[in-house]
C-alpha atoms as a PDB file:
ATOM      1  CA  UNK A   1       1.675  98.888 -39.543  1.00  0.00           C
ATOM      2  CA  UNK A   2      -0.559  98.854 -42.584  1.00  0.00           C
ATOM      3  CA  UNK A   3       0.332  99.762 -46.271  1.00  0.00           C
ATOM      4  CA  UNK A   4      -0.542 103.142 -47.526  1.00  0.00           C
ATOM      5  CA  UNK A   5      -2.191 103.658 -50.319  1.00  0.00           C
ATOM      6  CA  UNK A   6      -2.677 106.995 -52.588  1.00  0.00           C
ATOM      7  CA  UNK A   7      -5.308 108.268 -54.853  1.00  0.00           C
ATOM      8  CA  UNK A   8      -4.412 106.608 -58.486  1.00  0.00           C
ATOM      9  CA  UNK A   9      -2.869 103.635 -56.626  1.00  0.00           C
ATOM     10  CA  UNK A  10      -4.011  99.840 -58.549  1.00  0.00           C
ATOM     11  CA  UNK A  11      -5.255  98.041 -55.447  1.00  0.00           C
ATOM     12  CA  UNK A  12      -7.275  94.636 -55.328  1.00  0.00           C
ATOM     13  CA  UNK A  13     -10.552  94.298 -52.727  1.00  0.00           C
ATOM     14  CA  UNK A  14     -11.144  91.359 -50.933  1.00  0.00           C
ATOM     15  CA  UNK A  15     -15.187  90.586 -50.734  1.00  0.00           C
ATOM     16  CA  UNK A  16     -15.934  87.928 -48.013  1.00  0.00           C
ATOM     17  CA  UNK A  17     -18.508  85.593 -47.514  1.00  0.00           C
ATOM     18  CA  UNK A  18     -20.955  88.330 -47.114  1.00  0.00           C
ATOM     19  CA  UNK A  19     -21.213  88.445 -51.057  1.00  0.00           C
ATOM     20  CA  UNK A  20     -22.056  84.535 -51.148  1.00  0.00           C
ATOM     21  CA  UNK A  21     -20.780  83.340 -54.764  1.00  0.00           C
ATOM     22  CA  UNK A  22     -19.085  86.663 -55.267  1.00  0.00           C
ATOM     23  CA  UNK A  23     -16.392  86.574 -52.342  1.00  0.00           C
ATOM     24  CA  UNK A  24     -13.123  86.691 -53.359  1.00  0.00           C
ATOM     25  CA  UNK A  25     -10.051  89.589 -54.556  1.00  0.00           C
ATOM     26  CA  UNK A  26     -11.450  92.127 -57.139  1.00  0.00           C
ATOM     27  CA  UNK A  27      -8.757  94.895 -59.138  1.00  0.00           C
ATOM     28  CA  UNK A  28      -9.552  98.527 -58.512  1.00  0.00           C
ATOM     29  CA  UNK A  29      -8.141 101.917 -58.438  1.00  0.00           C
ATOM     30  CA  UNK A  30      -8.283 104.400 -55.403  1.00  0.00           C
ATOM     31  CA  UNK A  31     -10.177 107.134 -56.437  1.00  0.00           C
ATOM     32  CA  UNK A  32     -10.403 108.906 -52.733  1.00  0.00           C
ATOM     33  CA  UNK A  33      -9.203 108.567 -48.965  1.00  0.00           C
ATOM     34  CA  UNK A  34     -11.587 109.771 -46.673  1.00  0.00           C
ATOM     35  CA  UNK A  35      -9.406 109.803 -43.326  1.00  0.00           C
ATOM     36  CA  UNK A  36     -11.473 108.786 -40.287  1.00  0.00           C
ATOM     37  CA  UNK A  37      -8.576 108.597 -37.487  1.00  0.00           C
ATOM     38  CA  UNK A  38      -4.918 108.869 -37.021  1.00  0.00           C
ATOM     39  CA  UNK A  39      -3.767 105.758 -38.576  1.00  0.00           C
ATOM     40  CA  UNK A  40      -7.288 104.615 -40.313  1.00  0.00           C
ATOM     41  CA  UNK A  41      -9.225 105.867 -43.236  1.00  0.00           C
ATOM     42  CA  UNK A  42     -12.178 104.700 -45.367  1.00  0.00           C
ATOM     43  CA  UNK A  43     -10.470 104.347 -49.593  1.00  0.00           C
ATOM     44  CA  UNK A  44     -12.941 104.605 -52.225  1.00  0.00           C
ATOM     45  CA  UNK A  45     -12.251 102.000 -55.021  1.00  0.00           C
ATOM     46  CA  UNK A  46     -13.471 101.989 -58.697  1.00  0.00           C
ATOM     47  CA  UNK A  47     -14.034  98.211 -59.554  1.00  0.00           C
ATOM     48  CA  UNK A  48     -12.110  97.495 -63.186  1.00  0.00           C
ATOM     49  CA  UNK A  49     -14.701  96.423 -65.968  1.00  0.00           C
ATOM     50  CA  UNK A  50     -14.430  92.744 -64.777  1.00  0.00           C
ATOM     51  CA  UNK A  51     -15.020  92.942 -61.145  1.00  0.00           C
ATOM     52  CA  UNK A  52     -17.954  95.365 -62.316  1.00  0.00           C
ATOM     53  CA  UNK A  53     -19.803  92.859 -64.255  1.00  0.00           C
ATOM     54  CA  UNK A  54     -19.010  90.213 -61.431  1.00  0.00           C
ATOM     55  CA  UNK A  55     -20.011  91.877 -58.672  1.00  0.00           C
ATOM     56  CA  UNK A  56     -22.909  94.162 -59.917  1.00  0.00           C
ATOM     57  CA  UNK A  57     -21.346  97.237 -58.823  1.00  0.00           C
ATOM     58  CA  UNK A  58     -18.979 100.112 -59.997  1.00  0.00           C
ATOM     59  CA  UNK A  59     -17.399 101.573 -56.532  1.00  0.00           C
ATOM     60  CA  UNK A  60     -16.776 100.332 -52.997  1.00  0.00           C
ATOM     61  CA  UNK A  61     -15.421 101.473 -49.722  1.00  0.00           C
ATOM     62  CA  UNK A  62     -13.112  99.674 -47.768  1.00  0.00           C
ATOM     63  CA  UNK A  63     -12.217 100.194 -44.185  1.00  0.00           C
ATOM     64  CA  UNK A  64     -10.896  96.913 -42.783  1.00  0.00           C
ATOM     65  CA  UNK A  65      -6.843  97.261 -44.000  1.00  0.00           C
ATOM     66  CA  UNK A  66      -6.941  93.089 -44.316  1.00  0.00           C
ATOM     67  CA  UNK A  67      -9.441  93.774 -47.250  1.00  0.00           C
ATOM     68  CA  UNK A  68      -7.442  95.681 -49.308  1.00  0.00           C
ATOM     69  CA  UNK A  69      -3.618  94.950 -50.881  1.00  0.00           C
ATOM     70  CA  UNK A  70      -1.805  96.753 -53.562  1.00  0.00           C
ATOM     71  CA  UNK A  71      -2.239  95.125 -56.722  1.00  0.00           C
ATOM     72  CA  UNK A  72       0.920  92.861 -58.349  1.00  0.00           C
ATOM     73  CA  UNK A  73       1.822  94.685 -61.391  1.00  0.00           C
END
Protein backbone atom coordinates (compact mmCIF):
# COMPACT_ATOMS: atom_id res chain seq x y z
CA UNK A 1 0.00 0.00 0.00
CA UNK A 2 1.46 3.44 -0.51
CA UNK A 3 2.52 6.06 2.17
CA UNK A 4 0.18 8.82 2.98
CA UNK A 5 1.06 11.99 3.00
CA UNK A 6 -0.73 15.27 4.58
CA UNK A 7 -0.80 18.88 3.76
CA UNK A 8 2.47 20.42 5.69
CA UNK A 9 4.18 17.02 5.29
CA UNK A 10 8.39 17.53 4.11
CA UNK A 11 8.38 15.17 1.13
CA UNK A 12 11.22 14.79 -1.61
CA UNK A 13 10.13 14.49 -5.65
CA UNK A 14 11.78 12.29 -7.81
CA UNK A 15 12.23 14.00 -11.53
CA UNK A 16 13.17 11.31 -14.16
CA UNK A 17 14.88 11.38 -17.23
CA UNK A 18 12.23 13.50 -18.68
CA UNK A 19 14.07 16.61 -17.08
CA UNK A 20 17.48 15.56 -18.87
CA UNK A 21 20.35 17.07 -16.50
CA UNK A 22 17.76 17.87 -13.89
CA UNK A 23 16.47 14.22 -12.97
CA UNK A 24 16.97 13.27 -9.72
CA UNK A 25 15.14 13.68 -5.75
CA UNK A 26 14.17 17.37 -5.03
CA UNK A 27 12.84 18.52 -1.05
CA UNK A 28 9.35 19.94 -0.96
CA UNK A 29 6.41 20.50 1.17
CA UNK A 30 2.75 19.32 0.39
CA UNK A 31 0.82 22.21 0.05
CA UNK A 32 -2.55 20.30 -1.31
CA UNK A 33 -4.08 16.72 -2.11
CA UNK A 34 -6.34 16.79 -4.81
CA UNK A 35 -7.95 13.15 -4.49
CA UNK A 36 -8.63 11.60 -7.90
CA UNK A 37 -9.76 7.89 -6.78
CA UNK A 38 -10.12 5.69 -3.83
CA UNK A 39 -6.61 4.97 -3.05
CA UNK A 40 -4.87 7.69 -5.56
CA UNK A 41 -4.57 11.40 -5.51
CA UNK A 42 -2.59 14.09 -7.37
CA UNK A 43 -0.15 16.17 -4.11
CA UNK A 44 0.86 19.55 -4.92
CA UNK A 45 4.52 20.20 -3.82
CA UNK A 46 6.31 23.58 -3.18
CA UNK A 47 10.00 22.99 -4.36
CA UNK A 48 12.48 24.37 -1.29
CA UNK A 49 14.70 27.39 -2.52
CA UNK A 50 17.32 24.88 -3.89
CA UNK A 51 15.33 22.58 -5.98
CA UNK A 52 13.72 26.00 -7.23
CA UNK A 53 16.80 27.42 -8.63
CA UNK A 54 17.72 23.83 -10.00
CA UNK A 55 14.88 23.00 -11.62
CA UNK A 56 13.43 26.39 -12.84
CA UNK A 57 10.26 25.98 -11.14
CA UNK A 58 8.42 26.74 -7.78
CA UNK A 59 5.48 23.91 -7.60
CA UNK A 60 4.83 20.46 -9.04
CA UNK A 61 2.26 17.76 -9.05
CA UNK A 62 2.93 14.35 -8.51
CA UNK A 63 0.74 11.42 -9.23
CA UNK A 64 2.93 8.35 -9.70
CA UNK A 65 3.36 7.22 -5.63
CA UNK A 66 7.13 5.83 -6.77
CA UNK A 67 7.91 9.62 -7.35
CA UNK A 68 7.33 10.84 -4.18
CA UNK A 69 8.86 9.66 -0.45
CA UNK A 70 8.68 11.40 2.82
CA UNK A 71 11.64 13.32 3.42
CA UNK A 72 14.51 11.92 6.17
CA UNK A 73 14.45 14.43 8.83
Amino acid sequence: MAESYQVGDRVEIFLDEKFGDKSGWYAGTVFKIDPYSEHRSFYWVNFEAEAQAVTGTRQISVFNPKNIRKAIS
